[in-house]
Protein backbone atom coordinates (compact mmCIF):
# COMPACT_ATOMS: atom_id res chain seq x y z
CA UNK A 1 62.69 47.40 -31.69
CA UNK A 2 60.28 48.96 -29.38
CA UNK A 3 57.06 50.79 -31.04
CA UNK A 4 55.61 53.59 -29.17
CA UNK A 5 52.47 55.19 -30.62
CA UNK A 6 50.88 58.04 -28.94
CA UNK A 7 46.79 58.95 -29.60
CA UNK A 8 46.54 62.46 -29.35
CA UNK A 9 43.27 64.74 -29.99
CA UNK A 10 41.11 67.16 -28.72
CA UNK A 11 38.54 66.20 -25.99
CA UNK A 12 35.17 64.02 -27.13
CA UNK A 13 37.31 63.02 -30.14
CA UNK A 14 37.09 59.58 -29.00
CA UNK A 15 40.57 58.73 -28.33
CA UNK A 16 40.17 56.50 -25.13
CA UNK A 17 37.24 54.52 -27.16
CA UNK A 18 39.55 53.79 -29.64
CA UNK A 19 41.83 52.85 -27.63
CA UNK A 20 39.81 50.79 -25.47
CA UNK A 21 39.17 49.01 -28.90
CA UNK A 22 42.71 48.64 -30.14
CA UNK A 23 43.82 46.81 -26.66
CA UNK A 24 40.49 45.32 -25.96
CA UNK A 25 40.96 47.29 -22.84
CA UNK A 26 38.51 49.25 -20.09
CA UNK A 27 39.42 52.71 -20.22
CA UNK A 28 36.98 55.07 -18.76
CA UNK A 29 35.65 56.92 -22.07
CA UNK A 30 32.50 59.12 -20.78
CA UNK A 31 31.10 62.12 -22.86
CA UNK A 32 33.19 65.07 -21.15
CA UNK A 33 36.33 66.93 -21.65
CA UNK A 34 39.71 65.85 -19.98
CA UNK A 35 37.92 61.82 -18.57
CA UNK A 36 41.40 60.77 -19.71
CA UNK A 37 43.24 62.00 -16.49
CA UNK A 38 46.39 60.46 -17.34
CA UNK A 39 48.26 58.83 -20.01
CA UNK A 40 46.83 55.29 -20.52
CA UNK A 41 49.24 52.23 -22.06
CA UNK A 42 48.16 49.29 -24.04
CA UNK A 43 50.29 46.93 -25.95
CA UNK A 44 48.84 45.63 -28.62
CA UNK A 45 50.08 42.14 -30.50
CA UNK A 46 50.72 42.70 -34.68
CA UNK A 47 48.08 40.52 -36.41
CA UNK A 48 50.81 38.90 -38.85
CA UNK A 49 49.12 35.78 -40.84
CA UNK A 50 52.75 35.51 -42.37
CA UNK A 51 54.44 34.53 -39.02
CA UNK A 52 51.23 31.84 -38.37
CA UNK A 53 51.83 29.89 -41.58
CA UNK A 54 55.94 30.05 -40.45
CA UNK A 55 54.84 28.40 -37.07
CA UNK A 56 52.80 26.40 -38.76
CA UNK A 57 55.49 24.49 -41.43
CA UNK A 58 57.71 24.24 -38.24
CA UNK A 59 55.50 23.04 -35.65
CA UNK A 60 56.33 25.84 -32.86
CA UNK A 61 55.78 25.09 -29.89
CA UNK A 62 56.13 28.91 -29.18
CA UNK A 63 54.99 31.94 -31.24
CA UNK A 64 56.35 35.15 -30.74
CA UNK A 65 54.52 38.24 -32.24
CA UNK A 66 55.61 41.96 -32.68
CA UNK A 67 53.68 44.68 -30.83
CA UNK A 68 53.11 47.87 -30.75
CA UNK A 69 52.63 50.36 -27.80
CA UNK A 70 49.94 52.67 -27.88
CA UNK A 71 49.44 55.64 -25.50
CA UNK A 72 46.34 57.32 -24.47
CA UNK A 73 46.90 60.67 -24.28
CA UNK A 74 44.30 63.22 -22.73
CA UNK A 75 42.65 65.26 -25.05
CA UNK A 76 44.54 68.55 -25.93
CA UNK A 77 43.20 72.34 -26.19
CA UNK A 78 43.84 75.47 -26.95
CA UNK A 79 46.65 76.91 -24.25
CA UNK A 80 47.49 73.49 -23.43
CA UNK A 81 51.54 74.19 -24.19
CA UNK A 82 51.16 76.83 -21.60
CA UNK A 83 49.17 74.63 -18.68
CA UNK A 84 45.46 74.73 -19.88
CA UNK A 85 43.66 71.83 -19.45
CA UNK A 86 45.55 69.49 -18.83
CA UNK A 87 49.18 70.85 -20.30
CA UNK A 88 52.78 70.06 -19.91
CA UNK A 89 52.18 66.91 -17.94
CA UNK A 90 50.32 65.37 -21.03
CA UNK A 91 52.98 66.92 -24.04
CA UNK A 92 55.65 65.33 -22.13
CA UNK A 93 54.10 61.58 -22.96
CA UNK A 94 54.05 62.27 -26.41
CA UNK A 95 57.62 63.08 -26.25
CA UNK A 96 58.39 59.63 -25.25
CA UNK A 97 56.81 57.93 -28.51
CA UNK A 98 57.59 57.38 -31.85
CA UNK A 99 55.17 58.53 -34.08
CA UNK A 100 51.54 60.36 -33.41
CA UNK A 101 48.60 59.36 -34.18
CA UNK A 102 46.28 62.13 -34.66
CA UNK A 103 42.55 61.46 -33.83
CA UNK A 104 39.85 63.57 -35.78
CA UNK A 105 36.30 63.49 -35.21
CA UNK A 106 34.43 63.74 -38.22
CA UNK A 107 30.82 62.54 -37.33
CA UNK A 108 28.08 64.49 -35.85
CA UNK A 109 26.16 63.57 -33.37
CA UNK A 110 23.95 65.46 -30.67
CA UNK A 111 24.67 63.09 -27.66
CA UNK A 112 28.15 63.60 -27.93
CA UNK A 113 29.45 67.10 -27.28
CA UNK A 114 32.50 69.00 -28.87
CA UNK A 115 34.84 70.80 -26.73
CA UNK A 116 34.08 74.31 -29.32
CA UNK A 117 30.40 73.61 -29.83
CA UNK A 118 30.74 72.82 -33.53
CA UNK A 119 32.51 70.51 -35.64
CA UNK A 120 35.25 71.81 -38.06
CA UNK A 121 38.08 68.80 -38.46
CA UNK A 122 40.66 70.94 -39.67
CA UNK A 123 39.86 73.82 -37.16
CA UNK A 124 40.60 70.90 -34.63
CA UNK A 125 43.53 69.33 -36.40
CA UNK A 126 44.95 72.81 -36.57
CA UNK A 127 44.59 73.58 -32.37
CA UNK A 128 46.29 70.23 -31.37
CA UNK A 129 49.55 71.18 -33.80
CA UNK A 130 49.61 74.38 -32.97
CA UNK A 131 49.57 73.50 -29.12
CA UNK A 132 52.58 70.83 -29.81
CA UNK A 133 54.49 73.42 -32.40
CA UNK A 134 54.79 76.11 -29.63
CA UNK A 135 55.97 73.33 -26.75
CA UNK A 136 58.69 72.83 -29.19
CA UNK A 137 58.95 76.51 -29.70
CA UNK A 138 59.54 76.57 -26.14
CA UNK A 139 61.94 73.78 -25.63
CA UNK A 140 63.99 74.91 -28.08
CA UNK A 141 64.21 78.33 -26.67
CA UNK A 142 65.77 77.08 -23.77
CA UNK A 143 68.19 75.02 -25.24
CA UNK A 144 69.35 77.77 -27.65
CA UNK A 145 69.44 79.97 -24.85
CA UNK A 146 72.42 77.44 -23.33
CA UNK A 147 73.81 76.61 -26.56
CA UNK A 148 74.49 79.90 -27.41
CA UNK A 149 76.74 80.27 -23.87
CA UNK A 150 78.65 77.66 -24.87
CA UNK A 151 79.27 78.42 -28.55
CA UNK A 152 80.85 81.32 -27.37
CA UNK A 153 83.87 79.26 -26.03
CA UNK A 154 84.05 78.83 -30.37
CA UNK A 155 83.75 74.60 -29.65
CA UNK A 156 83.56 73.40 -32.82
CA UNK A 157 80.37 71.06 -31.63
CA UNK A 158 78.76 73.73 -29.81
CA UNK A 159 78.69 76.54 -32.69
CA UNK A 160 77.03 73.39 -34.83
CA UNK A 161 74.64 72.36 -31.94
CA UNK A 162 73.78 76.29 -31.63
CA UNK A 163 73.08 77.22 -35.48
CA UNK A 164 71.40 73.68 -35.52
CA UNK A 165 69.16 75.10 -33.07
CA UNK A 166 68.55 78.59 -34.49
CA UNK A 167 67.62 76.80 -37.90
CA UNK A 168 64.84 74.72 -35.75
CA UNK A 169 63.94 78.22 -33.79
CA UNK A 170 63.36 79.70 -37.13
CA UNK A 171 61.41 77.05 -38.91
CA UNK A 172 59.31 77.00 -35.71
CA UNK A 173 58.77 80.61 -35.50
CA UNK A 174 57.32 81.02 -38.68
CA UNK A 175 54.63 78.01 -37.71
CA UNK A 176 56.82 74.89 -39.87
CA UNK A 177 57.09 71.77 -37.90
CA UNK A 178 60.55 70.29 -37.50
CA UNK A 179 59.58 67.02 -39.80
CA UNK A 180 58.73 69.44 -42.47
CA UNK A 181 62.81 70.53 -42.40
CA UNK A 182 66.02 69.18 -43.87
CA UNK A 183 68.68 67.79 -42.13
CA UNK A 184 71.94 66.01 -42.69
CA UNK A 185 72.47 62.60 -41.34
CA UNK A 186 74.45 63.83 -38.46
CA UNK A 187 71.91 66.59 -36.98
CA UNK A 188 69.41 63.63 -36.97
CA UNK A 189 71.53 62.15 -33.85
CA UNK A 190 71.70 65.59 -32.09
CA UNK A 191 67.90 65.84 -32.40
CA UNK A 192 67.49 62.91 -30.48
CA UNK A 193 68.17 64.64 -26.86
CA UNK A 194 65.53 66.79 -27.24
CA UNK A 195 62.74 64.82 -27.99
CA UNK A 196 60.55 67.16 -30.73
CA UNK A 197 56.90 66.54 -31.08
CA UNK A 198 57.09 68.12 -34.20
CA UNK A 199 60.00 66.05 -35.28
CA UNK A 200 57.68 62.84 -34.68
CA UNK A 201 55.69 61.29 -37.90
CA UNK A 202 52.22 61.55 -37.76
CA UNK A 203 49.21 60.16 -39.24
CA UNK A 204 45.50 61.33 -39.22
CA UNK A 205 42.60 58.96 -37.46
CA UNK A 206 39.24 60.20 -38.62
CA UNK A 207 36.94 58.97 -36.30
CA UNK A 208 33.70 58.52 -38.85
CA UNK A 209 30.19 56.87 -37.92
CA UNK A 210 28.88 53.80 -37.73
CA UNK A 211 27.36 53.32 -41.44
CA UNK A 212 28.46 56.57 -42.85
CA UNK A 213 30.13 56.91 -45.80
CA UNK A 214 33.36 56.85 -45.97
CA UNK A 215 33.76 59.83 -48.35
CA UNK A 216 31.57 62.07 -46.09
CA UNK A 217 32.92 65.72 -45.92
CA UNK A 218 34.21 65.68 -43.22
CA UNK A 219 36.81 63.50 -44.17
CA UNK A 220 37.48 64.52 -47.22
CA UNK A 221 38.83 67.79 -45.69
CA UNK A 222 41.02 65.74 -43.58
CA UNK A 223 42.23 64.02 -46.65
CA UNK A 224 42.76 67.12 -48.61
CA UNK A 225 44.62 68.62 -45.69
CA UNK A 226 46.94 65.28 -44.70
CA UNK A 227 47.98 65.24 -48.81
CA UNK A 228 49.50 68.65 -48.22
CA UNK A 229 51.70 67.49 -45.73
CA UNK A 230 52.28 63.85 -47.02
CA UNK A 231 50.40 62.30 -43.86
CA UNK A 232 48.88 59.05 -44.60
CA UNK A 233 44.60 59.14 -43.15
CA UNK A 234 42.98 56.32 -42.15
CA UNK A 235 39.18 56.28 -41.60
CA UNK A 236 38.06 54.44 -38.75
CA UNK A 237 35.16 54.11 -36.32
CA UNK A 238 35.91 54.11 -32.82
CA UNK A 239 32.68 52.78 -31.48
CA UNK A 240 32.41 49.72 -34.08
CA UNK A 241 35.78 48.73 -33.02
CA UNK A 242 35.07 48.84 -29.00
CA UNK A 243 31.97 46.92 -29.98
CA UNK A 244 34.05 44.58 -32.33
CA UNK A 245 36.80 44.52 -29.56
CA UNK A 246 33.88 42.75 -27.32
CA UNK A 247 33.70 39.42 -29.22
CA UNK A 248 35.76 36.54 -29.54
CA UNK A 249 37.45 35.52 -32.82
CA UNK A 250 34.89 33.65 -34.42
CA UNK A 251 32.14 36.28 -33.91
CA UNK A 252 34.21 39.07 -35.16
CA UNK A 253 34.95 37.51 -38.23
CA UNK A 254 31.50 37.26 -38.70
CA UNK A 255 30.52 40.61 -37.74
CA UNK A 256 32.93 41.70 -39.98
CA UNK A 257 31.60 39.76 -43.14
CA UNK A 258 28.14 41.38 -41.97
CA UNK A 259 29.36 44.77 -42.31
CA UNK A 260 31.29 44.12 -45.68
CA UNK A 261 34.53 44.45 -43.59
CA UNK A 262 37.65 42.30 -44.70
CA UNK A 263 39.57 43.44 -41.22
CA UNK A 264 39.61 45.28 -38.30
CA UNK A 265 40.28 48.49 -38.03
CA UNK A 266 43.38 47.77 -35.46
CA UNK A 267 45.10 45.94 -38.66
CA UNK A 268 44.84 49.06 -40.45
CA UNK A 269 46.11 51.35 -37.67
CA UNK A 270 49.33 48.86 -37.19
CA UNK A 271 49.85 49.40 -41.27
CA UNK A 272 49.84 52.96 -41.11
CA UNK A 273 52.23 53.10 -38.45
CA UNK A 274 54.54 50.42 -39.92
CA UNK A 275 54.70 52.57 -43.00
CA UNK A 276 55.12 56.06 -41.38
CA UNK A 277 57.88 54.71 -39.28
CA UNK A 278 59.23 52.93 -42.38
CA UNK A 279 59.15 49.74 -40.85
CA UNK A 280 59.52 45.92 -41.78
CA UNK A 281 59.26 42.27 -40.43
CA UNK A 282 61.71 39.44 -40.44
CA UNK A 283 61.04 35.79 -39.04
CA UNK A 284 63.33 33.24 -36.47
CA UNK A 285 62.02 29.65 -37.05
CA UNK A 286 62.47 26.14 -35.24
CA UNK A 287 60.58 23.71 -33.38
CA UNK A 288 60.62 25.38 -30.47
CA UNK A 289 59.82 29.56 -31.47
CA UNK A 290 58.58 31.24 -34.42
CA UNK A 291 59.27 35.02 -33.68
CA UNK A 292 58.45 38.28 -35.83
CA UNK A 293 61.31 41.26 -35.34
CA UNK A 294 61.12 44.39 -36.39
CA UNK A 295 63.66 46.35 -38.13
CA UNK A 296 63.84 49.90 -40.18
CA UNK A 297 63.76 49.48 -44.04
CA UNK A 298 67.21 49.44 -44.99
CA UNK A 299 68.65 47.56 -42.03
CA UNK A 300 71.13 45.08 -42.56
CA UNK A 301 71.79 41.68 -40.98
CA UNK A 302 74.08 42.54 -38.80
CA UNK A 303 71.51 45.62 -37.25
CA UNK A 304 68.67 42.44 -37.45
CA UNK A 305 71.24 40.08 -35.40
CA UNK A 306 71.56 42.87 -32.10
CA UNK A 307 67.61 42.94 -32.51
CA UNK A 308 67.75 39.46 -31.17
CA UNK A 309 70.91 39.50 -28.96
CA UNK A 310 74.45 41.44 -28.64
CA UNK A 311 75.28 38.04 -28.54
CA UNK A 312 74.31 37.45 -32.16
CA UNK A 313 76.02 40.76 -33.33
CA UNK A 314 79.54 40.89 -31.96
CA UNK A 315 80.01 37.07 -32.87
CA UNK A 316 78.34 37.30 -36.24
CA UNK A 317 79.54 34.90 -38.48
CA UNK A 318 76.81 34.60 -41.07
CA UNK A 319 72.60 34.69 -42.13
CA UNK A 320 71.34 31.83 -43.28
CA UNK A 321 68.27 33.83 -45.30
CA UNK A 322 65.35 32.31 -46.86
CA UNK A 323 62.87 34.58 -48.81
CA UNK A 324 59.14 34.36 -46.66
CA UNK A 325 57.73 33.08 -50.33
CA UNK A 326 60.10 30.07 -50.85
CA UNK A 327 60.24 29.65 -47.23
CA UNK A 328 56.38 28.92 -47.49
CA UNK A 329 56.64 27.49 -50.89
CA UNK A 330 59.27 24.96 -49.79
CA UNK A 331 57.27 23.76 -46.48
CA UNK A 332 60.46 25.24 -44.95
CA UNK A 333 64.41 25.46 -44.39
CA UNK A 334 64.97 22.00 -45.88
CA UNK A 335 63.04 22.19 -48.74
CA UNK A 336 64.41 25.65 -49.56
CA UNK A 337 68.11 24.22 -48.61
CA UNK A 338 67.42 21.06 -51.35
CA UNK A 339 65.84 23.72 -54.06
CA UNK A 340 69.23 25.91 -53.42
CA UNK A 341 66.61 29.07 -52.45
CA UNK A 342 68.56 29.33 -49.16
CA UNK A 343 71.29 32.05 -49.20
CA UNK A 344 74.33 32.90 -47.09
CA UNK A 345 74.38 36.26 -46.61
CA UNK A 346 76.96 38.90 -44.19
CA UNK A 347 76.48 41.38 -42.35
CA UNK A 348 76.14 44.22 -44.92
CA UNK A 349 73.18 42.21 -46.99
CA UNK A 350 70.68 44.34 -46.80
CA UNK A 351 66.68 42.71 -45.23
CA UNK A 352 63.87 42.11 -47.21
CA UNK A 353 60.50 42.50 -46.07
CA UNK A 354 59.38 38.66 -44.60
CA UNK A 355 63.00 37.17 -44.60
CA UNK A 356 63.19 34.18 -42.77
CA UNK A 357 66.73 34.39 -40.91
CA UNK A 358 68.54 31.38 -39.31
CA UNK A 359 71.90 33.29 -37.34
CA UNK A 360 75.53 31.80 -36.96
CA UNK A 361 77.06 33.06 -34.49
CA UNK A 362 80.32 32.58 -32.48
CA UNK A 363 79.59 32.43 -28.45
């Protein structure tokens, strides 16, 4: 499955540096509001060691990573769900992803200037969802608006699609964000054609200094207010990572060990939004491909099969599944196929994280 992650933030919070870091690219990132004019797309390979050492046991000549899709979005202020700044035109790319990442500055710093004249991370934190919970507000405003015409017909689906709404309207109205509500599995599909912001996972970025501590205040406010929602945080800082993004493999590793670092900060991003979007990895092997997929926790292998191909789904037959452990442990399929660690599975076995999946299939 696709991943779509959009950066979101006030100005100056330092959202196009990070992302010039996490897709080693060239966005323009100069120190004034709105230099992100439009939405900016990198996508970014998943640093996966596991699906190396699978290549490796089967000699690939091919290998296939995950990725994930990150979107620049310009910076966000007060208004902007009503046209200032930059408005609409930006809230409608973060429609289109799948989870938000939520960029926080929390570093001072005279040379770079802050878009209220002081820095206050949950003041900021607080603009950007406010500014997203009333485009939703909005949205759904209008589609109550129709729903309500047609539930008047007494449609069975249309009264559900119209008190569906009015629930949303209400949890909006009184400033709760639609991921912060219960639904049954059902309403979940409705959702879908409206596209929520709110309804999107997010997870905090605090942009910190170089060399500053990682429990400066600062960040412990974003911490304390992220636990209140159950939003993972992750500390980061933007301009190590665009300088880190500059070198080639061997010199980052380096520069890493020189900072005390075990891994980029672009590892840690792709973890956060693996886990907010409840998210795992399974593994295709032979000579010629070793492939990562991702799947939802919980998917089965007939859901992992249409990852790869319709093909593979409507003529399931069977998963040949080998644990990523014994797969590694046994130097591969035969040795796991001697040792009896290979399984046949159908199409309601559930995945485990790091599976490695041989499909049969009828054509």
């Amino acid at each position: 499955m696709g991943i779509k992650c959009g950066i979101v933030g006030l100005p100056n919070v330092g959202k196009s540096t990070l992302f010039n870091a996490l897709t080693a690219s060239e966005v323009a990132a100069e120190n004034f509001p709105f230099c992100t004019i439009d939405s900016n797309i990198g996508i970014v390979n998943v640093p996966d060691p596991r699906l190396l050492a699978v290549a490796e046991i089967v000699q690939a000549k091919r290998v296939i990573p995950t990725v994930v899709e990150f979107v620049d979005i310009a910076g966000l202020v007060k208004g902007a769900s009503t046209g200032e700044g930059l408005g609409n035109r930006f809230l409608a790319h973060i429609r289109e992803t799948h989870a938000i990442a939520h960029l926080v500055r929390c570093f001072s710093s005279d040379d770079i200037t802050h878009v209220s004249g002081q820095i206050d991370p949950i003041e900021d934190i607080e603009v950007v969802n406010t500014e997203l919970l009333l485009a939703d507000l909005e949205s759904v405003e209008r589609a109550f608006e129709k729903a309500a015409r047609q539930a008047k017909t007494n449609q069975k689906d249309a009264v559900i699609w119209r008190d569906l709404l009015r629930r949303i309207l209400d949890s909006l109205e009184a400033g709760t964000p639609v991921r912060a509500m219960e639904f049954q599995p059902q309403e979940y599909g409705l959702l879908q054609d409206i596209h929520l912001i709110t309804a999107k996972p997010v997870m905090y970025l605090a942009n910190v200094a170089e060399g500053e501590p990682t429990d400066n205040p600062y960040l412990e406010s974003v911490r304390a207010y992220a636990e209140q929602e159950g939003a993972p945080v992750v500390a980061i800082c933007a301009a190590l990572e665009a300088e880190l993004a500059q070198l080639d493999p061997a010199e980052q590793g380096e520069f890493l060990c020189e900072l005390g670092l075990t891994e980029p900060g672009l590892n840690r991003v792709i973890a956060a939004t693996y886990n907010l979007l409840t998210l795992q990895t399974f593994y295709t092997a032979s000579e010629q491909e070793a492939r990562a997929w991702t799947v939802p926790r919980g998917a089965t292998a007939y859901d992992a099969a249409g990852e790869i191909h319709t093909d593979f789904q409507k003529g399931f037959i069977r998963a040949e599944v080998i644990a990523y452990d014994r797969f590694i442990a046994r130097r591969g399929e035969q040795g796991a196929k001697e040792a009896g660690e290979m399984r046949l599975e159908g199409k309601t076995y559930i995945l485990a994280d790091g599976d490695v999946v041989h499909f049969r299939f009828n054509v």
